[in-house]
N, C-alpha and C. Protein backbone atom coordinates (compact mmCIF):
# COMPACT_ATOMS: atom_id res chain seq x y z
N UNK A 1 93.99 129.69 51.45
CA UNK A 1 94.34 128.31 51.19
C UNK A 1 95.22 128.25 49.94
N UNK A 2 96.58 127.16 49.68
CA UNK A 2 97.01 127.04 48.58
C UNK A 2 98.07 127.40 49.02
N UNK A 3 98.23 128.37 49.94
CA UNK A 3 99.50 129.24 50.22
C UNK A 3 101.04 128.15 50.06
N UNK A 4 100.70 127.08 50.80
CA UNK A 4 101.51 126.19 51.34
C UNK A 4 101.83 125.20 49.77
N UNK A 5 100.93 125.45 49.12
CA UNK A 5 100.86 124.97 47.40
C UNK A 5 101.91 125.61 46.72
N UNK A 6 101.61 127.18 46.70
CA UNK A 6 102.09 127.94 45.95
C UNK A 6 103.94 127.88 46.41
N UNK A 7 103.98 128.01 47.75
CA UNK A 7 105.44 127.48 48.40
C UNK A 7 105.87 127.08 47.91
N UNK A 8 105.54 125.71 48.09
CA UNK A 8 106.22 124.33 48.33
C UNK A 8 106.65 123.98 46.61
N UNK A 9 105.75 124.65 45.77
CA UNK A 9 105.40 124.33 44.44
C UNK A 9 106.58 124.77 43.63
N UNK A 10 107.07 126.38 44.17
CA UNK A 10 108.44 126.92 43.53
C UNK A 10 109.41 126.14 44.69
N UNK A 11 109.31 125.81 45.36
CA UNK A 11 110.61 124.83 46.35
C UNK A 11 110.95 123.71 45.17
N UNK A 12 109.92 123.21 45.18
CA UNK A 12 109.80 121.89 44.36
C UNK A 12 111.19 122.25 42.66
N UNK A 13 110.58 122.96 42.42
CA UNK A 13 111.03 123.74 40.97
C UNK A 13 112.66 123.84 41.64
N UNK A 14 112.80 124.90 42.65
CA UNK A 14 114.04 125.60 42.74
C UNK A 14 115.16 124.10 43.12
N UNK A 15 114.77 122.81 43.97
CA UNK A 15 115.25 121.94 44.31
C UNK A 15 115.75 121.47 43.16
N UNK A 16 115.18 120.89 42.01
CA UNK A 16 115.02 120.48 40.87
C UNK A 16 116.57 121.11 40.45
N UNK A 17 116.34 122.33 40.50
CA UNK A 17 117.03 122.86 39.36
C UNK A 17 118.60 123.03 40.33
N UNK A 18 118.27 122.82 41.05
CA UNK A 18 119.64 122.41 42.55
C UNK A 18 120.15 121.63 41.70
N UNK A 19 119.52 120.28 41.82
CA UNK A 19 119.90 118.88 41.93
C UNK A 19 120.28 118.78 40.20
N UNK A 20 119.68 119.28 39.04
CA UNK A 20 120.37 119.60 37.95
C UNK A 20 121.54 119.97 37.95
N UNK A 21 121.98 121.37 38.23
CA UNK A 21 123.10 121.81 38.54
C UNK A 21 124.22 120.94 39.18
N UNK A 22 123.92 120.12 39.85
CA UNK A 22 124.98 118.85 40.74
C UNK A 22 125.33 118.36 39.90
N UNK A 23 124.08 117.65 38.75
CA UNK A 23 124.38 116.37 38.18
C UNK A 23 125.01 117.13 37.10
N UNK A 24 124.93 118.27 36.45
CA UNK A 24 125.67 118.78 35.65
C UNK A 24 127.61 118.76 36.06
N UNK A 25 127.50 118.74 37.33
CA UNK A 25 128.70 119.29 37.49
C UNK A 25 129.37 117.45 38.11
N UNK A 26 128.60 116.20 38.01
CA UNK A 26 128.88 115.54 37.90
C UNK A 26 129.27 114.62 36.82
N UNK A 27 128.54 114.97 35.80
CA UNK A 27 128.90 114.59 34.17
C UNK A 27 129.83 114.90 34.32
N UNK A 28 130.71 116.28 34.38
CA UNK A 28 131.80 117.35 34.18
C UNK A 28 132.85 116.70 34.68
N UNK A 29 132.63 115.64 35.76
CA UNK A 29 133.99 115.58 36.67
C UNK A 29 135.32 115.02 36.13
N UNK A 30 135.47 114.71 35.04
CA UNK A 30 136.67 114.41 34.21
C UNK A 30 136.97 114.85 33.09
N UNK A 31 135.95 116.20 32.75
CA UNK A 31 136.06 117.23 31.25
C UNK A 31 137.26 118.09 32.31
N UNK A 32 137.88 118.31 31.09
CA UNK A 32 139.25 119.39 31.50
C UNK A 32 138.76 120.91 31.04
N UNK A 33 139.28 121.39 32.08
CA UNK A 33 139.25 122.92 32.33
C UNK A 33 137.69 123.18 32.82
N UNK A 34 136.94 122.55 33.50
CA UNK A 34 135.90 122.49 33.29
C UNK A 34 135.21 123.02 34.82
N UNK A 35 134.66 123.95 34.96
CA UNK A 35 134.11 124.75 36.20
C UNK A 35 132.85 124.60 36.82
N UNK A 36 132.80 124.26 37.41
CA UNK A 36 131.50 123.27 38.12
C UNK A 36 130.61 125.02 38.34
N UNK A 37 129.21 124.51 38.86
CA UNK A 37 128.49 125.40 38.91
C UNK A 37 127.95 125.43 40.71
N UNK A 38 127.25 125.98 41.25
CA UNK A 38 126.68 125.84 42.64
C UNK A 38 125.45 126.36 42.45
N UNK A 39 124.00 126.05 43.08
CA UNK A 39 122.72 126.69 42.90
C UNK A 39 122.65 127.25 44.35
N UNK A 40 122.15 128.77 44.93
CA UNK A 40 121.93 128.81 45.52
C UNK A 40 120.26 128.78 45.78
N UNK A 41 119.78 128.51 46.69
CA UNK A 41 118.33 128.43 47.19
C UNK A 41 117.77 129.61 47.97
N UNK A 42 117.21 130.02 47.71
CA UNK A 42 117.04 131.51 48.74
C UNK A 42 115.34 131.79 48.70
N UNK A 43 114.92 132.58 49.62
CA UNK A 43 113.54 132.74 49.74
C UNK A 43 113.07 134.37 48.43
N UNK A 44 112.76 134.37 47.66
CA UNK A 44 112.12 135.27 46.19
C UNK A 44 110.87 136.35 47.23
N UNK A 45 110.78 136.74 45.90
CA UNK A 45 109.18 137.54 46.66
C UNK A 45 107.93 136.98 46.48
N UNK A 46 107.44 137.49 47.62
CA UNK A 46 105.67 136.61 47.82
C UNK A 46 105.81 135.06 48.35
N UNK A 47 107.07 135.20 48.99
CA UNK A 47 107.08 133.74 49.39
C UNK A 47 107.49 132.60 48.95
N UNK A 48 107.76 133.06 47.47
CA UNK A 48 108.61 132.03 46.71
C UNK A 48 109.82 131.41 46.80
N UNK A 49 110.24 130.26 46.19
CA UNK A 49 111.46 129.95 46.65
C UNK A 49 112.34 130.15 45.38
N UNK A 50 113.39 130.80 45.21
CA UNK A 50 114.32 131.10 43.84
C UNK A 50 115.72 130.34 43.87
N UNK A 51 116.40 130.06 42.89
CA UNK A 51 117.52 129.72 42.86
C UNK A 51 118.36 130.63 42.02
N UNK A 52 119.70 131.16 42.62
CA UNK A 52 120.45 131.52 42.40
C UNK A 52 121.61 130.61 41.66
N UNK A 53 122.28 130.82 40.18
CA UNK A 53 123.12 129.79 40.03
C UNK A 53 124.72 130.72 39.50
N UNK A 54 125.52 130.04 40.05
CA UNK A 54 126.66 130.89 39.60
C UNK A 54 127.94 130.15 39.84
N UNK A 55 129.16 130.31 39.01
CA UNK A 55 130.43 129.18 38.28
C UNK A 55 131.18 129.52 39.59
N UNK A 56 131.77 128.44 40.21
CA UNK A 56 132.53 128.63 41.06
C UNK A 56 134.34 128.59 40.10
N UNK A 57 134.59 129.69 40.24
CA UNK A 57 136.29 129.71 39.67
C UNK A 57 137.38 129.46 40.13
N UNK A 58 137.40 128.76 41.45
CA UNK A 58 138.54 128.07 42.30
C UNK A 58 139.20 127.07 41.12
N UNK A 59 141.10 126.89 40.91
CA UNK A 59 141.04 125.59 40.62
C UNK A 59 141.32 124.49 40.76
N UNK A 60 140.88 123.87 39.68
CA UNK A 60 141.14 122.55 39.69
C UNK A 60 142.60 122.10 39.73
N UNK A 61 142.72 120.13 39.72
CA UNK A 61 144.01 119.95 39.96
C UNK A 61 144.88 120.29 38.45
N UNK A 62 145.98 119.93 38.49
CA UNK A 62 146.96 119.98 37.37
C UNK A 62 147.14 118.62 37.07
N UNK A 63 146.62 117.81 35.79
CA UNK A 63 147.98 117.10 35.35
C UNK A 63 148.59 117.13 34.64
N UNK A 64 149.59 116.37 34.52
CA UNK A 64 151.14 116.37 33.67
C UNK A 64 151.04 115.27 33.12
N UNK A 65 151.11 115.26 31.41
CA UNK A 65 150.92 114.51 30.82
C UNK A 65 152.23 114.81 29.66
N UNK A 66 152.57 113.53 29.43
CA UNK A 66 153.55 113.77 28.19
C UNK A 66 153.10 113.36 26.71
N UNK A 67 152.93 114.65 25.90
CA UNK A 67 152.67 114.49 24.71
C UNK A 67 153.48 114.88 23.54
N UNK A 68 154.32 113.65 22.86
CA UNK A 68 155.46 113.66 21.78
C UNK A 68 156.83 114.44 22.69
N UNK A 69 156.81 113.50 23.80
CA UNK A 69 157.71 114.16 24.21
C UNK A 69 158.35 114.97 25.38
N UNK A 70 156.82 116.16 24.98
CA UNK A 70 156.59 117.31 26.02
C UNK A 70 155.98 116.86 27.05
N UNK A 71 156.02 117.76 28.13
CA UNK A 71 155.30 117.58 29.35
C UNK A 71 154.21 118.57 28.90
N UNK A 72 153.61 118.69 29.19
CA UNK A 72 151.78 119.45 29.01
C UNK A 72 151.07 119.13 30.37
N UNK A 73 151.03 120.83 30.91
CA UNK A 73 149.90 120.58 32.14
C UNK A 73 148.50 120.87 31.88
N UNK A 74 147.83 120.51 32.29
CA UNK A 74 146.29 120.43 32.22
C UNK A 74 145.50 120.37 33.09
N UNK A 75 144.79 121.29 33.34
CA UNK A 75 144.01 121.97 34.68
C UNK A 75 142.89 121.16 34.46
N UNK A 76 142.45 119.81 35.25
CA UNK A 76 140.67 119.40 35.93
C UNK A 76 139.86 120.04 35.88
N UNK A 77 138.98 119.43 36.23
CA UNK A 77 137.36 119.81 36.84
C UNK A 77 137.57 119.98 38.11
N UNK A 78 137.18 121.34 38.59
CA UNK A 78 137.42 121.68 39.85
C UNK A 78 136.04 121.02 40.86
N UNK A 79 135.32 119.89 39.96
CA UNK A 79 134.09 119.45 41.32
C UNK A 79 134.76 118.10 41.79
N UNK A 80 134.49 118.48 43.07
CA UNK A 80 134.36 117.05 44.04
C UNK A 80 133.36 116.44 44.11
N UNK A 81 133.18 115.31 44.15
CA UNK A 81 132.48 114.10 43.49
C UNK A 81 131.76 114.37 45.44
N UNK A 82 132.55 114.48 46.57
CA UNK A 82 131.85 114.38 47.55
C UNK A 82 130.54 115.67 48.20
N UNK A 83 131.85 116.68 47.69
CA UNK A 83 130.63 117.73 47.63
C UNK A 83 129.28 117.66 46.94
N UNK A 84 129.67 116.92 45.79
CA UNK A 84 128.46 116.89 45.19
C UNK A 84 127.27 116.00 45.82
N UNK A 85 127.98 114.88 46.44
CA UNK A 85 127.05 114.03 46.53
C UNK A 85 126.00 114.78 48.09
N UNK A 86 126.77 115.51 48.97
CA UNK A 86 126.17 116.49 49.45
C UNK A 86 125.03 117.14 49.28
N UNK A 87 125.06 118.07 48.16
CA UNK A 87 124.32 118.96 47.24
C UNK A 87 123.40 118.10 47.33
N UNK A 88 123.53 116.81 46.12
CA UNK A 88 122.39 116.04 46.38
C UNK A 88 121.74 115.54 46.81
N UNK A 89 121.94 115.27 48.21
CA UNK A 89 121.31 114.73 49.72
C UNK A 89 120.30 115.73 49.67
N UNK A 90 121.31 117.04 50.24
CA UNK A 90 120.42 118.04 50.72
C UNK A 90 118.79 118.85 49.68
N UNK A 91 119.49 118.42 48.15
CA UNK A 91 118.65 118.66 47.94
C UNK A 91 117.30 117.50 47.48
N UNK A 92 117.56 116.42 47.72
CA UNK A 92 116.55 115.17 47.67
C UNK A 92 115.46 115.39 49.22
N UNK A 93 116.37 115.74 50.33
CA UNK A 93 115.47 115.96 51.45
C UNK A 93 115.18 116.70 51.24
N UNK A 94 115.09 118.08 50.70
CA UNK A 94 113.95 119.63 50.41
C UNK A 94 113.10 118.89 49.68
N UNK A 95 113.12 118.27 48.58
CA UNK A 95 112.39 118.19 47.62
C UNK A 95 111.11 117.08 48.52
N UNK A 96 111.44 116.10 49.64
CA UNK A 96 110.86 114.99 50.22
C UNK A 96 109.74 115.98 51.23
N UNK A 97 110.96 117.29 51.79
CA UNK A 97 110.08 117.64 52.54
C UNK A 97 109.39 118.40 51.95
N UNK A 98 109.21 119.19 50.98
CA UNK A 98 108.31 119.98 50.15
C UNK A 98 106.91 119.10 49.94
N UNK A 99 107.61 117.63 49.40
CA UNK A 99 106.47 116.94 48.94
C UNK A 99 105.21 116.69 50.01
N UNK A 100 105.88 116.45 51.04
CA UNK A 100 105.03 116.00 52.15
C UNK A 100 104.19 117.25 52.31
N UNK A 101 105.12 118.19 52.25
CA UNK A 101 103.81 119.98 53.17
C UNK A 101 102.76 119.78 51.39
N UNK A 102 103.18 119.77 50.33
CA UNK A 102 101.99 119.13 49.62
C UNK A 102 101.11 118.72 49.85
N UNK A 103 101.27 116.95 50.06
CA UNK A 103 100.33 115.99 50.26
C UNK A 103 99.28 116.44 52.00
N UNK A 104 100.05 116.90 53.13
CA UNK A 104 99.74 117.56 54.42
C UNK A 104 98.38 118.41 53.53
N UNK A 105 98.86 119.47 52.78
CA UNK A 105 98.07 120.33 52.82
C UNK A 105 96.67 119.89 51.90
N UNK A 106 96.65 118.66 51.16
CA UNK A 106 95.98 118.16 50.35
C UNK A 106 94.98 117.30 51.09
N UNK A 107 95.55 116.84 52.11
CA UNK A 107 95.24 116.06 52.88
C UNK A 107 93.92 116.97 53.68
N UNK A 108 94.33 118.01 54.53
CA UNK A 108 93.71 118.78 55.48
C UNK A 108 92.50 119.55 54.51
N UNK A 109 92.56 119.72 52.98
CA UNK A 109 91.37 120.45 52.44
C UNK A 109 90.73 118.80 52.08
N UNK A 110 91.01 118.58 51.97
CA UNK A 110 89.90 117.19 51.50
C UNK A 110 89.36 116.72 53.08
N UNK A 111 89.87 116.84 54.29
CA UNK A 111 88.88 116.84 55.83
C UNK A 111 88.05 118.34 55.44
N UNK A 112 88.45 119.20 55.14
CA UNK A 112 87.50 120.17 55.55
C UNK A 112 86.66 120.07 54.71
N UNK A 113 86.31 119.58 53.25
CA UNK A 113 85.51 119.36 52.16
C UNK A 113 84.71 118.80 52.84
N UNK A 114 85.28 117.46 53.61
CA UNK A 114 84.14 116.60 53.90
C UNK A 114 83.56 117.10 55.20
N UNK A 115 84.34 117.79 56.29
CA UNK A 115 83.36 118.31 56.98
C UNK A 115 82.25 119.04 56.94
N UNK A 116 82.45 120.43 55.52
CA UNK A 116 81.16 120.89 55.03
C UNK A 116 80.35 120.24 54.11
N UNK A 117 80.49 119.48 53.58
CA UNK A 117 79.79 119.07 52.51
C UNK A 117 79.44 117.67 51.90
């Protein structure tokens, strides 16, 4: 018993730290030169759930700005505001469905409590 605890418990964590990573890279979306991040989610050992996080280096746009004169280009934030909002879907439904195999499994030891006892 718990198993589904112990799961759901680092899901919970690894989602979290998803959905951090987004909003990080949503602050970001108008800092210049600025490289968004991606979390990956992957299954750890013993069943755990881990996140992988690492800078995506594609870039961003260019603008052209004139300063005293000069033209000056200046490389964006390479995040999309849509991707992101993605990320964060997907990771609000892990985190919904994590919660539920929680409460499920909380649910089913408190019937069996009361069936023995």
């Amino acid at each position: 018993m718990g198993f589904a605890i112990n799961t759901s418990g680092s899901a919970l964590r690894a989602f979290g730290t998803k959905m951090a990573v987004s909003a990080n890279n949503v602050a970001n979306v108008y800092s210049e030169d600025f490289k968004k991040s991606r979390a990956l989610v992957t299954e750890g050992q013993n069943d755990a759930v881990k996140v992988d996080i690492s800078k995506v280096d594609a870039d961003g746009p260019v603008e052209t700005k004139m300063v005293k004169g000069q033209a000056v280009h200046q490389e964006l934030s390479n995040t999309d505001i849509v991707e992101e909002l993605i990320q964060q879907i997907t990771a609000q439904r892990a985190f919904e469905a994590n919660t539920k195999t929680i409460r499920t499994e909380d649910e089913m030891l408190g019937a069996l409590v009361d069936m023995v006892g």
